[in-house]
Protein backbone atom coordinates (compact mmCIF):
# COMPACT_ATOMS: atom_id res chain seq x y z
CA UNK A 1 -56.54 -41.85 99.89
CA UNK A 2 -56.02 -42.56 96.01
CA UNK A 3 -57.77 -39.66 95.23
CA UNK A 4 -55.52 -37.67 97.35
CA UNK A 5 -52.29 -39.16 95.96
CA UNK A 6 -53.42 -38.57 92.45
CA UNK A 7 -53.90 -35.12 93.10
CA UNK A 8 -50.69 -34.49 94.46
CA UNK A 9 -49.11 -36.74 91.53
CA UNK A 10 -50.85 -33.84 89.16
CA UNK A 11 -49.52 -30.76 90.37
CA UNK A 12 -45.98 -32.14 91.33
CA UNK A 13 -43.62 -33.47 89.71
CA UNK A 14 -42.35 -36.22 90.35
CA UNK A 15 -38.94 -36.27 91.84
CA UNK A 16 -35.68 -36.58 90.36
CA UNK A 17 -36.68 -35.70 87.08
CA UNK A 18 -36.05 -31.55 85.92
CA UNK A 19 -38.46 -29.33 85.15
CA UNK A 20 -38.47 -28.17 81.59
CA UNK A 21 -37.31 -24.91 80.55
CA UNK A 22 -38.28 -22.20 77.33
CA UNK A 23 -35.67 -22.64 74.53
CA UNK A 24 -32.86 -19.60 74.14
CA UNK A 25 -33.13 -17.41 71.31
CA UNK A 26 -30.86 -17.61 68.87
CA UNK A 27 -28.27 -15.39 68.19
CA UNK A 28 -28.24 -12.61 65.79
CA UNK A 29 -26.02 -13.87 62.59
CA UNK A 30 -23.85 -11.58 60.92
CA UNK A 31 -25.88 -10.58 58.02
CA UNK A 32 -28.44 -9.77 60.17
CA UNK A 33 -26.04 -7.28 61.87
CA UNK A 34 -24.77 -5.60 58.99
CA UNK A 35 -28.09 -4.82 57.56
CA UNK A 36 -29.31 -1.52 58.16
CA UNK A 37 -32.09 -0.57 60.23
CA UNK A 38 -34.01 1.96 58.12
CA UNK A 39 -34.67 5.32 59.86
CA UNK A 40 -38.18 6.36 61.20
CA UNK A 41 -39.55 8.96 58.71
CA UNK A 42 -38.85 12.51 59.10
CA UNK A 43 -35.29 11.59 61.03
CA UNK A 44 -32.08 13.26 59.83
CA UNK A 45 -29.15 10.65 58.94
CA UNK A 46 -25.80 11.63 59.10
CA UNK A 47 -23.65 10.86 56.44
CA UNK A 48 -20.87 7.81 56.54
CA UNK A 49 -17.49 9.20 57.39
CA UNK A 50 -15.04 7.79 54.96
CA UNK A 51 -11.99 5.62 56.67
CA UNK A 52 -8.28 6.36 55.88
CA UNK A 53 -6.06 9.67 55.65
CA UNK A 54 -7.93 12.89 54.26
CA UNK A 55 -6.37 13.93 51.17
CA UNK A 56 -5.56 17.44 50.60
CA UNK A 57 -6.78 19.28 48.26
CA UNK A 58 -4.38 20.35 44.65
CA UNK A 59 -4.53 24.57 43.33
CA UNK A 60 -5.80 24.15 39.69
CA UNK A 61 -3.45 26.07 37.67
CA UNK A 62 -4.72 29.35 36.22
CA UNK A 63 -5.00 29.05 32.20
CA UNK A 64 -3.05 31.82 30.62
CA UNK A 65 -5.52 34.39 29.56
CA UNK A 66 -6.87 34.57 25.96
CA UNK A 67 -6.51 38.01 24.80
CA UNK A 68 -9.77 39.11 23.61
CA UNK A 69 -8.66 41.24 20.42
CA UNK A 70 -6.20 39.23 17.71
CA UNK A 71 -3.36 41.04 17.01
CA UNK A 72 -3.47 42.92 13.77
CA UNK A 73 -2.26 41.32 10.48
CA UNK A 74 -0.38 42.51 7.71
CA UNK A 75 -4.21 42.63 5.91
CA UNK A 76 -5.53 44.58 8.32
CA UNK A 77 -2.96 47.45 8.80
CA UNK A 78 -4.46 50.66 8.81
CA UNK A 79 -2.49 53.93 8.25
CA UNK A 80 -1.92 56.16 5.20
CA UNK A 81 -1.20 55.02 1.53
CA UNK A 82 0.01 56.70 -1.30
CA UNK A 83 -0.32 55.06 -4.94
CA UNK A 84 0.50 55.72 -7.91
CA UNK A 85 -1.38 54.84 -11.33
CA UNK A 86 -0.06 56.35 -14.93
CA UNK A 87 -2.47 54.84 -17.65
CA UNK A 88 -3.12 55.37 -21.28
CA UNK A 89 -6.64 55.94 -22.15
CA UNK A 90 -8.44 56.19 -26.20
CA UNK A 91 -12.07 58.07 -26.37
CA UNK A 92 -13.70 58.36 -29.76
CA UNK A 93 -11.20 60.38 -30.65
CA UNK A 94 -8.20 58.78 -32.91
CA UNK A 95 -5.67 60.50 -30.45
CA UNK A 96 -5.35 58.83 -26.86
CA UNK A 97 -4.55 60.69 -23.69
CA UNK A 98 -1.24 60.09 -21.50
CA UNK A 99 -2.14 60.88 -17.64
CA UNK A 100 1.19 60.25 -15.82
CA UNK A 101 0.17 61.99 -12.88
CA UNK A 102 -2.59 59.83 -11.61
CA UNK A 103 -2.11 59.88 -8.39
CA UNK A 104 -4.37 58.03 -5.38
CA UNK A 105 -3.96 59.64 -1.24
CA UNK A 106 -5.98 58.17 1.10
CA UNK A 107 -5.79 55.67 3.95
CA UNK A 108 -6.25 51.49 4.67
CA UNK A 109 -9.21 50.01 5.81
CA UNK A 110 -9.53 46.47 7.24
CA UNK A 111 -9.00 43.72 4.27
CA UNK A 112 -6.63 45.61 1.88
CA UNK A 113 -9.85 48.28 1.83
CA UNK A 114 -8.51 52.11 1.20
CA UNK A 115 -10.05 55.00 0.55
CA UNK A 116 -9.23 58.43 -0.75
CA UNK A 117 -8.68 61.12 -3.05
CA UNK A 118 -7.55 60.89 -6.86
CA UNK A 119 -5.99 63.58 -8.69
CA UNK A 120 -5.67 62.27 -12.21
CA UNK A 121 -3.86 65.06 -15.28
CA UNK A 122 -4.13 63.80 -18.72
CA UNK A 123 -2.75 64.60 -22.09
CA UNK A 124 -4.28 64.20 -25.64
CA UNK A 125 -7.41 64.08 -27.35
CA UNK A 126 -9.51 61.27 -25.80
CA UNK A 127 -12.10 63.82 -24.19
CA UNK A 128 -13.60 64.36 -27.31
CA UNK A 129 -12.60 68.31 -27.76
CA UNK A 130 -9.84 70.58 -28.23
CA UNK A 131 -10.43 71.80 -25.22
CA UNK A 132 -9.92 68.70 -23.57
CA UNK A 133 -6.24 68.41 -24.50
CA UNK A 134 -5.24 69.52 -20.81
CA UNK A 135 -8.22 67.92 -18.67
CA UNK A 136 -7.97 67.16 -14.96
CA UNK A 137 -9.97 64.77 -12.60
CA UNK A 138 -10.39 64.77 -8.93
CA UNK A 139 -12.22 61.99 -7.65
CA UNK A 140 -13.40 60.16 -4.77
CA UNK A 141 -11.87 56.29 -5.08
CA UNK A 142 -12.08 53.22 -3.02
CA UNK A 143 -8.85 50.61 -3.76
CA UNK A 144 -9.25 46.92 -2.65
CA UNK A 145 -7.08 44.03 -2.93
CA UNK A 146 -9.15 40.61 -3.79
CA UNK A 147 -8.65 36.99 -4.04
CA UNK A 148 -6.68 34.15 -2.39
CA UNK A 149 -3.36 35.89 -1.86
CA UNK A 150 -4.90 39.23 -2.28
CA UNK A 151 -2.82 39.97 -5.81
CA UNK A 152 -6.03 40.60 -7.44
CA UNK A 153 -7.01 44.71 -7.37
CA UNK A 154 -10.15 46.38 -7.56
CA UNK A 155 -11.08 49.98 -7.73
CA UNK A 156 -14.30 52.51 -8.60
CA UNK A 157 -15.02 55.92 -8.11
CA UNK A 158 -15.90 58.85 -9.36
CA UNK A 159 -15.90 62.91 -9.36
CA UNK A 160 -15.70 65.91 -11.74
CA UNK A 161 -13.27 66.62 -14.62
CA UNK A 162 -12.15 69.88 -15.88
CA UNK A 163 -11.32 70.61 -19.58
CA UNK A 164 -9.80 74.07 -20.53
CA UNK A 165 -11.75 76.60 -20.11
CA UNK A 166 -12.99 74.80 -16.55
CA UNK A 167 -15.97 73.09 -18.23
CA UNK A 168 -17.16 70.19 -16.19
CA UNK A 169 -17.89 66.50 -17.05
CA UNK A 170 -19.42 64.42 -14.53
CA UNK A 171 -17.55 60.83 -14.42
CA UNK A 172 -17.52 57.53 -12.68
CA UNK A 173 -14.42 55.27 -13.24
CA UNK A 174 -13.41 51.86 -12.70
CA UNK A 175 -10.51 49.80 -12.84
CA UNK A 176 -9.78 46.07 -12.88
CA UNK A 177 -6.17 44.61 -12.48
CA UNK A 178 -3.27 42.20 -10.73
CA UNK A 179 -0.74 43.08 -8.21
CA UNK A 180 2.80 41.83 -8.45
CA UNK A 181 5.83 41.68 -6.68
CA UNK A 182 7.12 40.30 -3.34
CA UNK A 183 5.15 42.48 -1.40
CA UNK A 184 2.38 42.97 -4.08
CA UNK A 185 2.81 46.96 -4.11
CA UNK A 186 2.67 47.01 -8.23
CA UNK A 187 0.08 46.37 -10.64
CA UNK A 188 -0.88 46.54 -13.94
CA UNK A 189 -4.78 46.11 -15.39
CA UNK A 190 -7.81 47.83 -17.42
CA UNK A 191 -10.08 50.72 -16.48
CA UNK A 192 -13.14 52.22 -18.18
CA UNK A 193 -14.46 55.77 -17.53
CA UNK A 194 -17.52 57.12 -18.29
CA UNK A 195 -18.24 60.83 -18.83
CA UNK A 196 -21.28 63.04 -19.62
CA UNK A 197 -19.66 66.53 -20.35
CA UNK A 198 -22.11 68.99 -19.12
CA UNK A 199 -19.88 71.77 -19.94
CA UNK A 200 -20.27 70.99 -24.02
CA UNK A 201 -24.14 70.00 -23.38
CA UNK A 202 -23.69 66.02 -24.51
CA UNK A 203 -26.79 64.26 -24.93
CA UNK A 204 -25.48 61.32 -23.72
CA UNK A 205 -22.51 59.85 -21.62
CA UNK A 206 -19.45 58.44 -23.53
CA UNK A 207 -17.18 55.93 -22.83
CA UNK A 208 -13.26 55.88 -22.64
CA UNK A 209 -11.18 52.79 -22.56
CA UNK A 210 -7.38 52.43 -21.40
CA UNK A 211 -4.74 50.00 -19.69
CA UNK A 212 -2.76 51.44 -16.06
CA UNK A 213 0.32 50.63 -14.81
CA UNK A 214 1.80 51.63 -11.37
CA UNK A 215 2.30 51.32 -7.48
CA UNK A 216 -0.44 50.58 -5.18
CA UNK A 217 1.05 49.33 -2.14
CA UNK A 218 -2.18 48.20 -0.32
């Protein structure tokens, strides 16, 4: 009999008194909720969808459009020029020549650059010969306007002359100078001109020296 009652004792309780029970989980705190749960590879995520109005989207105004050529400047004019250049030139000879009519035709080139034709008639005895008391020049010249303000002026060419009876002389020519003026279209400077006259069978080139004064509206 106490064997019996001791067995029962063991696998009931006694009663009156509860059984026990497993403990509740606790509840999920907050920053346990907010944390994300990190995707299983090769899943595609969508993208968070931003809270609040949409705002809608401002035109960009155009920029004004750059033209792509600058308009020409007063240094880069092009069209035809006309200039005029009377100088007084002295050869070996004690008696200089007067050319009045020295005059230059061509047209302008970009940065006070022209080219053209000069037709240059001279008076007196600075070619040398009698013959060369009426002698005229035609030349091809390049004019050029230098410096700063441009005012400085530049020029070399060269050609044939022609002394009475048409005997030739072969002849480069260059002159150095200033331009002056509100507009710079005068000038005054140097030039030196050097001939070998073929025609009379020189040995050797000779020299001339003379000063120029006129209008060369580059």
């Amino acid at each position: 009999m106490i064997g019996l009652a001791l067995l029962l004792a063991v696998q009931d309780p006694p009663v009156g008194v509860p059984e026990p029970t497993a403990p509740a989980p606790e509840p999920a705190t907050a920053a346990a909720a907010a944390e994300p749960v990190a995707a299983p590879p090769g899943s595609v995520t969508a993208a968070p969808v931003a809270e609040g109005p949409v705002a809608e989207p401002v035109a960009s105004q155009a920029a004004p459009a750059v033209p792509d050529v600058a308009p020409a400047t007063s240094e880069d004019r092009r069209g035809f020029i006309f200039a005029w250049m009377p100088s007084l030139v002295f050869g070996i000879s004690d008696v200089p020549s007067f050319a009045p009519p020295t005059i230059f035709l061509g047209g302008r080139l970009p940065r006070s650059w022209a080219l053209g034709y000069q037709l240059t008639v001279s008076f007196g005895l600075a070619d040398r010969y009698l013959s060369g008391v009426l002698t005229h020049r035609h030349y091809l010249v390049g004019l050029h306007g230098f410096g700063a303000t441009r005012r400085g002026l530049a020029g070399v060419g060269g050609g044939v002359a022609f002394t009475l009876p048409l005997k030739p002389i072969a002849e480069v020519e260059a002159r150095i100078g200033v331009r002056f003026g509100d507009t710079r279209s005068w000038a005054v400077g140097a030039l030196v001109r050097l001939g070998w006259d073929i025609g009379h069978e020189e040995r050797a080139p000779m020299p001339q020296f003379g000063a120029f004064f006129g209008y060369v509206p580059l």
